[in-house]
N, C-alpha and C. Protein backbone atom coordinates (compact mmCIF):
# COMPACT_ATOMS: atom_id res chain seq x y z
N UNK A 1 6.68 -54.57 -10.29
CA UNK A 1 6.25 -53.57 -9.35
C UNK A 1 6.57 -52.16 -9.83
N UNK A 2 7.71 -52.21 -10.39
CA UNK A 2 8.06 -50.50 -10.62
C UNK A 2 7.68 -50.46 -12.22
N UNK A 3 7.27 -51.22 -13.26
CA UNK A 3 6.10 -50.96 -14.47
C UNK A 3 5.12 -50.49 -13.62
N UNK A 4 4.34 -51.34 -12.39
CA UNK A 4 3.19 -50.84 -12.10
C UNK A 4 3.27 -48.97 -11.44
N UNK A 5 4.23 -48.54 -10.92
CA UNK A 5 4.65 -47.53 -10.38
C UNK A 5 4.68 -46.61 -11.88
N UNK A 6 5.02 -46.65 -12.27
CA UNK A 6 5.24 -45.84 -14.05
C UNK A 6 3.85 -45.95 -14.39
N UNK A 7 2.79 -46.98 -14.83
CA UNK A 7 1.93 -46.75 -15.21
C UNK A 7 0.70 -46.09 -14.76
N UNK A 8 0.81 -46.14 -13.27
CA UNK A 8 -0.16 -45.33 -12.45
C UNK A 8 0.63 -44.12 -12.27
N UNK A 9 2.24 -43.97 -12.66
CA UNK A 9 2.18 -42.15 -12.46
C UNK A 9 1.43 -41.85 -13.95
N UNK A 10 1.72 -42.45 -14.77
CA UNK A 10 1.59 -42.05 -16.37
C UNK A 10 -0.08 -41.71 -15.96
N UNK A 11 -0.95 -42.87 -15.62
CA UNK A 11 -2.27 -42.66 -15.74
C UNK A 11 -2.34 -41.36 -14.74
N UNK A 12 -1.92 -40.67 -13.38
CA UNK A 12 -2.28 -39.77 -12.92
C UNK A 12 -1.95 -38.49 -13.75
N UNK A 13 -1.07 -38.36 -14.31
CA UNK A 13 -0.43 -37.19 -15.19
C UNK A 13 -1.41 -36.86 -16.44
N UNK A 14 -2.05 -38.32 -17.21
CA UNK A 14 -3.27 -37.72 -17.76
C UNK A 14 -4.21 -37.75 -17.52
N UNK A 15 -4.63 -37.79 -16.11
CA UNK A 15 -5.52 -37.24 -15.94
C UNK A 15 -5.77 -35.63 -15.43
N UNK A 16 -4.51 -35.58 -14.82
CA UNK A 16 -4.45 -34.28 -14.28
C UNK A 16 -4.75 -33.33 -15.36
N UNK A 17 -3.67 -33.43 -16.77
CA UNK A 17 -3.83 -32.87 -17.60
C UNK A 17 -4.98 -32.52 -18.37
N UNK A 18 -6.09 -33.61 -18.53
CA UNK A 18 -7.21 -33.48 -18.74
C UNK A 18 -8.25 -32.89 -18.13
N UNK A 19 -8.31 -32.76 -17.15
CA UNK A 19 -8.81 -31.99 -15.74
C UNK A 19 -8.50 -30.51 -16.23
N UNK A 20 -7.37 -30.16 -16.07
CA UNK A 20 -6.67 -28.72 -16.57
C UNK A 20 -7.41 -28.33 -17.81
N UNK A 21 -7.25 -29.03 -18.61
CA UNK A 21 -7.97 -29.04 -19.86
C UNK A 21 -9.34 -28.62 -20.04
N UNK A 22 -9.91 -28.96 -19.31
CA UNK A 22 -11.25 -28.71 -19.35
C UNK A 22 -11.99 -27.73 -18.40
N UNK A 23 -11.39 -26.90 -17.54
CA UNK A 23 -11.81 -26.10 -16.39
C UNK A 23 -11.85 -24.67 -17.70
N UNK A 24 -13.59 -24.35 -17.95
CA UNK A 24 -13.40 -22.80 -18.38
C UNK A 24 -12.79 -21.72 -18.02
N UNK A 25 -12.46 -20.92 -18.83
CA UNK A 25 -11.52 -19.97 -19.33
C UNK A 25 -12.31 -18.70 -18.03
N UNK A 26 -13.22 -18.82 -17.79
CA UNK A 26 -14.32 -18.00 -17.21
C UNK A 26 -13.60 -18.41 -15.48
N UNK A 27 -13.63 -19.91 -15.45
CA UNK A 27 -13.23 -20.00 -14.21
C UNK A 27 -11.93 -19.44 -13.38
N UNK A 28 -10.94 -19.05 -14.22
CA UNK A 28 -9.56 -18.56 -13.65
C UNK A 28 -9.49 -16.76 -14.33
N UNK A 29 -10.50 -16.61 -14.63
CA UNK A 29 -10.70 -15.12 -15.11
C UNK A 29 -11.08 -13.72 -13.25
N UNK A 30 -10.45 -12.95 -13.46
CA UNK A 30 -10.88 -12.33 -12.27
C UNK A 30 -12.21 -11.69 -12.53
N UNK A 31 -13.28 -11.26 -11.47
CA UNK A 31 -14.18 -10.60 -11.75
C UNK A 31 -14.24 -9.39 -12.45
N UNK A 32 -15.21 -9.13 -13.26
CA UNK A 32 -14.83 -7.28 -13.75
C UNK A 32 -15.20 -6.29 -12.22
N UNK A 33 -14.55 -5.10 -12.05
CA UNK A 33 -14.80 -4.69 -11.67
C UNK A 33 -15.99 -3.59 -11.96
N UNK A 34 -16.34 -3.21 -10.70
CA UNK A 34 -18.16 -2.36 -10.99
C UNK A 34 -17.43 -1.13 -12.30
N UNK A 35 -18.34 -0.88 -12.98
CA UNK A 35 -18.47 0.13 -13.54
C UNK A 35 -18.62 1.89 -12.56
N UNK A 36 -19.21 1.68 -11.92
CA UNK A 36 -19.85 2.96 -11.22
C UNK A 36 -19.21 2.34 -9.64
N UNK A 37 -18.44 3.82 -8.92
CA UNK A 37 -17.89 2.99 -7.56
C UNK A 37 -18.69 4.10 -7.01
N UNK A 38 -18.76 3.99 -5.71
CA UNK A 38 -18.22 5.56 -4.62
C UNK A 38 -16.91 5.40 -4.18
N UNK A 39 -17.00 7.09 -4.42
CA UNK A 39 -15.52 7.28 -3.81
C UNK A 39 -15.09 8.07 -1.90
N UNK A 40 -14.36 7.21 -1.31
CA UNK A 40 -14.49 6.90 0.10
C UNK A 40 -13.81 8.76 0.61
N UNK A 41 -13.61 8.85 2.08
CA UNK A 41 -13.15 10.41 2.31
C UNK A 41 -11.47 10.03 2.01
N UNK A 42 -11.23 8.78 1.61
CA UNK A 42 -9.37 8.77 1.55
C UNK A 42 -8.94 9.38 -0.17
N UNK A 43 -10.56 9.29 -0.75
CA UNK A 43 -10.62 9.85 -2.42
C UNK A 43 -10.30 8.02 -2.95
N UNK A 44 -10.42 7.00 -2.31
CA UNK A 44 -10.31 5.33 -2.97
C UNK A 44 -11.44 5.08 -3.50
N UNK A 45 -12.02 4.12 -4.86
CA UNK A 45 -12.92 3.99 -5.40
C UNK A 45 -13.57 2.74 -4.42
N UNK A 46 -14.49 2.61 -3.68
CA UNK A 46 -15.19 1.57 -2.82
C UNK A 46 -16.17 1.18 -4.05
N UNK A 47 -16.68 -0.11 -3.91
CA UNK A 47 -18.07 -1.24 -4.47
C UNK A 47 -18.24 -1.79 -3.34
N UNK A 48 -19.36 -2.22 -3.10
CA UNK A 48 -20.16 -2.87 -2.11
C UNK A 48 -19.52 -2.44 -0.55
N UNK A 49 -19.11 -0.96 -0.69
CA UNK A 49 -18.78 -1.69 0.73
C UNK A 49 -19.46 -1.66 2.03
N UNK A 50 -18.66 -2.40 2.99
CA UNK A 50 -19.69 -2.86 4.39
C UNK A 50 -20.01 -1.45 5.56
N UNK A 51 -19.13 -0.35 4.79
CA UNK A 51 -19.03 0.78 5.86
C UNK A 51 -18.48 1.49 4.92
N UNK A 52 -19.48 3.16 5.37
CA UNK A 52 -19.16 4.40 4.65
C UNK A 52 -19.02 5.73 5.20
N UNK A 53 -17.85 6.30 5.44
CA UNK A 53 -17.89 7.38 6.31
C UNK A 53 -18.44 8.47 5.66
N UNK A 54 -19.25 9.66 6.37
CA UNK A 54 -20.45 10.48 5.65
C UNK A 54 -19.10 11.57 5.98
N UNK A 55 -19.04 11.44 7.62
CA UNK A 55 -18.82 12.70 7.88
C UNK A 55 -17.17 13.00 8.17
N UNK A 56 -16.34 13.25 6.75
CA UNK A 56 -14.73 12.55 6.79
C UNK A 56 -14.40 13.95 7.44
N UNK A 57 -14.52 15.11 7.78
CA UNK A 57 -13.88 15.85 8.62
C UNK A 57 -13.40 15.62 10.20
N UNK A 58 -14.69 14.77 10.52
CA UNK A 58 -14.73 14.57 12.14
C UNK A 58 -15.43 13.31 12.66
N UNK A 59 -15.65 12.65 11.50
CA UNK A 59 -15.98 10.98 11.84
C UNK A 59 -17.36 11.02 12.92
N UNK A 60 -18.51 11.61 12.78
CA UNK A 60 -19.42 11.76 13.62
C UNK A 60 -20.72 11.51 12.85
N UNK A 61 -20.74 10.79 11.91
CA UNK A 61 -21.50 10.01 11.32
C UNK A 61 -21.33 9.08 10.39
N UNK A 62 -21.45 8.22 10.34
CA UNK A 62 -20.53 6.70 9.82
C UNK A 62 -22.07 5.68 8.96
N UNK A 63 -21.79 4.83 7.40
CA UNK A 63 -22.64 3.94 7.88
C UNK A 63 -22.02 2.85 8.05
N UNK A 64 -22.78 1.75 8.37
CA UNK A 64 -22.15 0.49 9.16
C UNK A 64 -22.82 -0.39 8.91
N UNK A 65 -22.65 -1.67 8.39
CA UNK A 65 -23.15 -3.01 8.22
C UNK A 65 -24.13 -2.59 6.60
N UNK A 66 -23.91 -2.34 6.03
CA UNK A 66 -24.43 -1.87 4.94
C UNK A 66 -24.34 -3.34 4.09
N UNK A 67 -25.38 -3.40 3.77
CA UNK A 67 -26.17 -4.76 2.88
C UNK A 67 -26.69 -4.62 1.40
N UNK A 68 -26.06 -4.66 0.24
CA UNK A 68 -26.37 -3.96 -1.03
C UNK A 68 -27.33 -4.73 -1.64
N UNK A 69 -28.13 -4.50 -1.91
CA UNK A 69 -29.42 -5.87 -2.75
C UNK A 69 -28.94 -5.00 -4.18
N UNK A 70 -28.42 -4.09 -4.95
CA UNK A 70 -28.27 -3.55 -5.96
C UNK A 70 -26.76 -2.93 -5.86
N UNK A 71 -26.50 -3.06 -7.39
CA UNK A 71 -25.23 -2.15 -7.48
C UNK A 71 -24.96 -2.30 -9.19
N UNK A 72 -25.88 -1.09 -9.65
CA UNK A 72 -25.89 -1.06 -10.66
C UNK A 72 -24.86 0.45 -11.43
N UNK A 73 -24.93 0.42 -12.71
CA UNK A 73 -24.26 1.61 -13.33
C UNK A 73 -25.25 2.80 -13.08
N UNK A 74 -26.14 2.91 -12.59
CA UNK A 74 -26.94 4.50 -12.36
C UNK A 74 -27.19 4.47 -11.14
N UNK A 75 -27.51 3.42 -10.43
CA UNK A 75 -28.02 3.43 -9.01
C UNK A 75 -27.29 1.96 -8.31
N UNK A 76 -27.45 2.54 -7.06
CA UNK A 76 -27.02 1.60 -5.93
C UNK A 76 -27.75 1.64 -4.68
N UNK A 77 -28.46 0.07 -4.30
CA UNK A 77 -29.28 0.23 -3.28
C UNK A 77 -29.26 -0.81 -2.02
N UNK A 78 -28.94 -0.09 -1.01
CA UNK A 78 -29.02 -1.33 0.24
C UNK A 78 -29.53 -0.65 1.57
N UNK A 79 -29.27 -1.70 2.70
CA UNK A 79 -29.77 -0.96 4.16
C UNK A 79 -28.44 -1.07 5.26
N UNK A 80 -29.01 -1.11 6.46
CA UNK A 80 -27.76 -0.37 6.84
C UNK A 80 -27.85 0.46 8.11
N UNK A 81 -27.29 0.61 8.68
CA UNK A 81 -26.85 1.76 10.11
C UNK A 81 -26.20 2.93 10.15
N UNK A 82 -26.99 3.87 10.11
CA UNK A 82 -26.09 5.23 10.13
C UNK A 82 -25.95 5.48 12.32
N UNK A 83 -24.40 5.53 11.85
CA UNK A 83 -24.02 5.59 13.74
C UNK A 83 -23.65 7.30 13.76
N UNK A 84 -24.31 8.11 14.41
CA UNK A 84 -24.13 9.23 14.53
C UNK A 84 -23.94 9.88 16.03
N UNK A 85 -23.25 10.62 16.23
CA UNK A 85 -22.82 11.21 17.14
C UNK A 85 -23.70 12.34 17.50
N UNK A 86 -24.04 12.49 18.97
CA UNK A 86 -25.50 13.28 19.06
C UNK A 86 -25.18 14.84 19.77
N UNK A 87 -23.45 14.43 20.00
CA UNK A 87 -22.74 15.68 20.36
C UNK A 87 -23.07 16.61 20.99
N UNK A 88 -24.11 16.13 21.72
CA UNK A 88 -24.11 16.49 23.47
C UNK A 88 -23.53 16.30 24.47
N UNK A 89 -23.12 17.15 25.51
CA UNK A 89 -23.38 18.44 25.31
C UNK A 89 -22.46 19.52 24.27
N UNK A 90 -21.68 18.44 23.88
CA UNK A 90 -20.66 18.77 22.25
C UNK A 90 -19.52 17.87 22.32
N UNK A 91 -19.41 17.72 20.43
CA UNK A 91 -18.99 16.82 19.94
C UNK A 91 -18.10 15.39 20.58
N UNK A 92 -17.28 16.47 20.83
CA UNK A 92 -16.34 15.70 21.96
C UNK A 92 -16.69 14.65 23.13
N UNK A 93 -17.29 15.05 24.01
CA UNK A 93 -18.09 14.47 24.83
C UNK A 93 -20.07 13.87 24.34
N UNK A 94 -20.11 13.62 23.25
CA UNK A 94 -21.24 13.16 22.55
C UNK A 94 -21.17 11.12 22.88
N UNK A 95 -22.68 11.24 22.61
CA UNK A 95 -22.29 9.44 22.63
C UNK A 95 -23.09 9.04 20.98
N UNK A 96 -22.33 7.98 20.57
CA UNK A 96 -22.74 7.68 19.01
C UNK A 96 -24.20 6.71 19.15
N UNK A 97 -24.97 6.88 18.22
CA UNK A 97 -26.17 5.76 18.69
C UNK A 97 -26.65 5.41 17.14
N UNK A 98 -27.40 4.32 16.93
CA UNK A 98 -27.43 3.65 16.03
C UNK A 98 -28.74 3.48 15.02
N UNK A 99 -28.92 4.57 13.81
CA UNK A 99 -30.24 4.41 13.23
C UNK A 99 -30.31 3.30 11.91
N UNK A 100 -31.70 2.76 11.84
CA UNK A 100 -31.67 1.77 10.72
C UNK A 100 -32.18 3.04 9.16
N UNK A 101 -31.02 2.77 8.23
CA UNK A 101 -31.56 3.25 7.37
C UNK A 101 -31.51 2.44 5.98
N UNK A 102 -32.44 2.84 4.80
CA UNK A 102 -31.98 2.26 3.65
C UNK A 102 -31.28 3.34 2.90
N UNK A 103 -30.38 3.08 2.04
CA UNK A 103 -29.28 3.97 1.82
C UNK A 103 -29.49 3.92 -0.12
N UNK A 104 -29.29 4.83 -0.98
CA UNK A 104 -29.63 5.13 -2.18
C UNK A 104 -28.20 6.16 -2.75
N UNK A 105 -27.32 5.40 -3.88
CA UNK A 105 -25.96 5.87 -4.23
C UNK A 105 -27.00 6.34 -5.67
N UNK A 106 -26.72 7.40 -6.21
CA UNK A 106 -27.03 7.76 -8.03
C UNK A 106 -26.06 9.27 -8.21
N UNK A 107 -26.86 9.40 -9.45
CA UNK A 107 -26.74 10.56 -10.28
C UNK A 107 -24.70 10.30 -9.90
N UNK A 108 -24.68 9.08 -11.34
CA UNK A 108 -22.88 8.57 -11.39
C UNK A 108 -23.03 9.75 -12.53
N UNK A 109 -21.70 10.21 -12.30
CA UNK A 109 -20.96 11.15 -12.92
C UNK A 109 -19.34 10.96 -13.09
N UNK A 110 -18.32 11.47 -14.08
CA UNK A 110 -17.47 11.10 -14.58
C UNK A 110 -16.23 11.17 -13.25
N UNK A 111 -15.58 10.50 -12.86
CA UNK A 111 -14.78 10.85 -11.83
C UNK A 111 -13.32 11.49 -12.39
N UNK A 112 -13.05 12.72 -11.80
CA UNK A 112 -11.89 13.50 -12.07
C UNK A 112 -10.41 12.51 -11.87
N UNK A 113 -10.58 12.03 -11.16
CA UNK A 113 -9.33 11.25 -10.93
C UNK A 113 -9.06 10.38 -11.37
N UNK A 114 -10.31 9.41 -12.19
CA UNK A 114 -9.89 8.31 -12.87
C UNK A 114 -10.92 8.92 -14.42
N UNK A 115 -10.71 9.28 -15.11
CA UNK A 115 -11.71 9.92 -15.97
C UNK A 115 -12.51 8.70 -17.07
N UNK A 116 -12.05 7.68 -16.80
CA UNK A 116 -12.68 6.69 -17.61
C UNK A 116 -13.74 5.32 -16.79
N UNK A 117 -13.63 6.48 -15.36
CA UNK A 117 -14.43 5.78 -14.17
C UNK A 117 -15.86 6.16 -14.27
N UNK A 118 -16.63 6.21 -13.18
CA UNK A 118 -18.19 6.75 -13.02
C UNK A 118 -18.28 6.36 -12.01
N UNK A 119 -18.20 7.85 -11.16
CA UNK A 119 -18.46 7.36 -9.33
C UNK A 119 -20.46 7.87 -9.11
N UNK A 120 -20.72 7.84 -7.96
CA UNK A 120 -21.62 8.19 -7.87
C UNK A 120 -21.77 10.00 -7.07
N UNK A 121 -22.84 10.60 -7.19
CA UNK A 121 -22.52 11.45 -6.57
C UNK A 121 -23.75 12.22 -5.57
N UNK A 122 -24.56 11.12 -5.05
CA UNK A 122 -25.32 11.40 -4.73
C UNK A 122 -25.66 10.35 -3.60
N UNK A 123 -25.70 10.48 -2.29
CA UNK A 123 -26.32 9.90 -1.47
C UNK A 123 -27.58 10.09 -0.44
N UNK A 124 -28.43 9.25 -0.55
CA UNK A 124 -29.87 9.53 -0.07
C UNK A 124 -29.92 8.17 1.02
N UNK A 125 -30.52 8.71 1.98
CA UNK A 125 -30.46 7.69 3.48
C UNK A 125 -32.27 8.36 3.56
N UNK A 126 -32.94 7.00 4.48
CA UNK A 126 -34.32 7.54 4.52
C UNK A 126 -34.08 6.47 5.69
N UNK A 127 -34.56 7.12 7.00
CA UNK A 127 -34.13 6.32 8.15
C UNK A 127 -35.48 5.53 8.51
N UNK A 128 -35.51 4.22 8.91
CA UNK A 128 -36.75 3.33 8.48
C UNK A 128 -37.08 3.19 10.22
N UNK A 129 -36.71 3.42 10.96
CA UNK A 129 -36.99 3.26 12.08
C UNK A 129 -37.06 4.29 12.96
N UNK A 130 -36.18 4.22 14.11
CA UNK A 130 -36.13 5.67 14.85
C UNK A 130 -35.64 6.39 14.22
N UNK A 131 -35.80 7.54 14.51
CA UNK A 131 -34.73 8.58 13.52
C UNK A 131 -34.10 9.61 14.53
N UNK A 132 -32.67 10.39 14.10
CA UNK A 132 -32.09 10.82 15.03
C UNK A 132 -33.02 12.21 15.30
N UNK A 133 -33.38 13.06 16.69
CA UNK A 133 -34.24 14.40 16.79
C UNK A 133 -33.28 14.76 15.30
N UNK A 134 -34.57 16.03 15.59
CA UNK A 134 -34.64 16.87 15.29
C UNK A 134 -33.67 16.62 13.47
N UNK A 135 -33.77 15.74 12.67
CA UNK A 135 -33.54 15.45 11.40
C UNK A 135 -35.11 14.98 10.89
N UNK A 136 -35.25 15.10 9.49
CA UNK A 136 -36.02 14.71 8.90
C UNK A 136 -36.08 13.23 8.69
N UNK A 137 -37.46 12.78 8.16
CA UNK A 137 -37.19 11.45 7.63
C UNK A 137 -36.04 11.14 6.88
N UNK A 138 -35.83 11.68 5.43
CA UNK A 138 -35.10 11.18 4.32
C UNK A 138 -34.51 12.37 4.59
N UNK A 139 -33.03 12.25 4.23
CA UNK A 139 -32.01 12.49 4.41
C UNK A 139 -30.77 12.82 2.63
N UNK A 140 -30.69 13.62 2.47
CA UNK A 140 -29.63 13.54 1.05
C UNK A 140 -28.48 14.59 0.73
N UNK A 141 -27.26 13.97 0.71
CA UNK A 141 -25.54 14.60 0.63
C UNK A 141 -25.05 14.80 -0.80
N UNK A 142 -24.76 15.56 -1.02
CA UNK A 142 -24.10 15.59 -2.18
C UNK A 142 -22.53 15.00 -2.00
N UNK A 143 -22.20 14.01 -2.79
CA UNK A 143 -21.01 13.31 -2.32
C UNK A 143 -19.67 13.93 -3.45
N UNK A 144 -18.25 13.87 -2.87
CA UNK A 144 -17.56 14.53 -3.40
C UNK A 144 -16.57 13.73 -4.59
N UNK A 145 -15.64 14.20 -5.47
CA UNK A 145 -15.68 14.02 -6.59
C UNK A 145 -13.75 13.35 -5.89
C-alpha cells in the first residue's frame, strides 16, 4: 500500500513538472504596455480608459463609459458619453446630462515627464446624437502635457 502511495506521488510530481515545462514563456510574460498613453488631470499616464475628465479645474464635463475599438501609436479611437454640466442658472446649481459621442486621441507627442513616453495631445469628440445647445457638432481640446 505505501509503494503504491510513493508511486502515485512520484507519477504526480512528473507530471506536474512536465506541465510547468511546457506552458510558453509568452504565457507568464506581462503585457507590454501602450506605447502612446493620455495623460489624466492627476498628470498619470491612462490606456484604454473607461472615463476621462475634460474639465480638471471644476469637473463639469467628464467622459464616461468610453469603449476603445483602437489604440494605436498615432491615434486612438472609441465612443462614449460626454456628461456635462449645463450650469444653469450657474455652475453650482447646474444639472449634468448625458451626450453620445465618438471620441478621437492623436497628434502623440513626446511627454515631458516621462521623456521616453508619447502621450497624446489632442482630443476631438463629434457628438453623434443630441448635442449639448448652443456647441457645435465636433468638438476639439488641446490636451495638456
Amino acid at each position: 500500500m505505501q509503494r503504491l502511495k510513493l508511486k502515485t506521488t512520484v507519477l504526480i510530481c512528473t507530471v506536474m513538472s512536465l506541465a510547468t515545462a511546457v506552458v510558453p514563456a509568452s504565457a507568464s510574460t506581462k503585457p507590454k504596455a501602450p506605447d502612446t498613453v493620455v495623460v489624466d488631470c492627476f498628470s498619470d499616464p491612462q490606456a484604454h480608459p473607461r472615463t476621462f475628465l475634460i474639465a480638471c479645474g471644476d469637473g463639469n464635463s467628464i467622459l464616461t463609459a468610453l469603449r476603445w475599438s483602437a489604440w494605436k501609436p498615432k491615434v486612438a479611437t472609441g465612443r462614449g458619453l460626454n456628461v456635462l454640466n449645463d450650469c444653469r442658472p450657474y455652475c453650482a446649481a447646474g444639472k449634468f446630462h448625458s451626450y453620445p459621442v465618438t471620441v478621437r486621441l492623436d497628434r502623440p507627442e513626446q511627454w515631458q515627464k516621462h521623456p521616453g513616453k508619447q502621450h497624446y495631445t489632442r482630443l476631438h469628440l463629434v457628438y453623434t446624437g443630441h448635442k449639448p445647445p448652443q456647441m457645435p457638432r465636433e468638438v476639439t481640446y488641446r490636451l495638456w502635457n
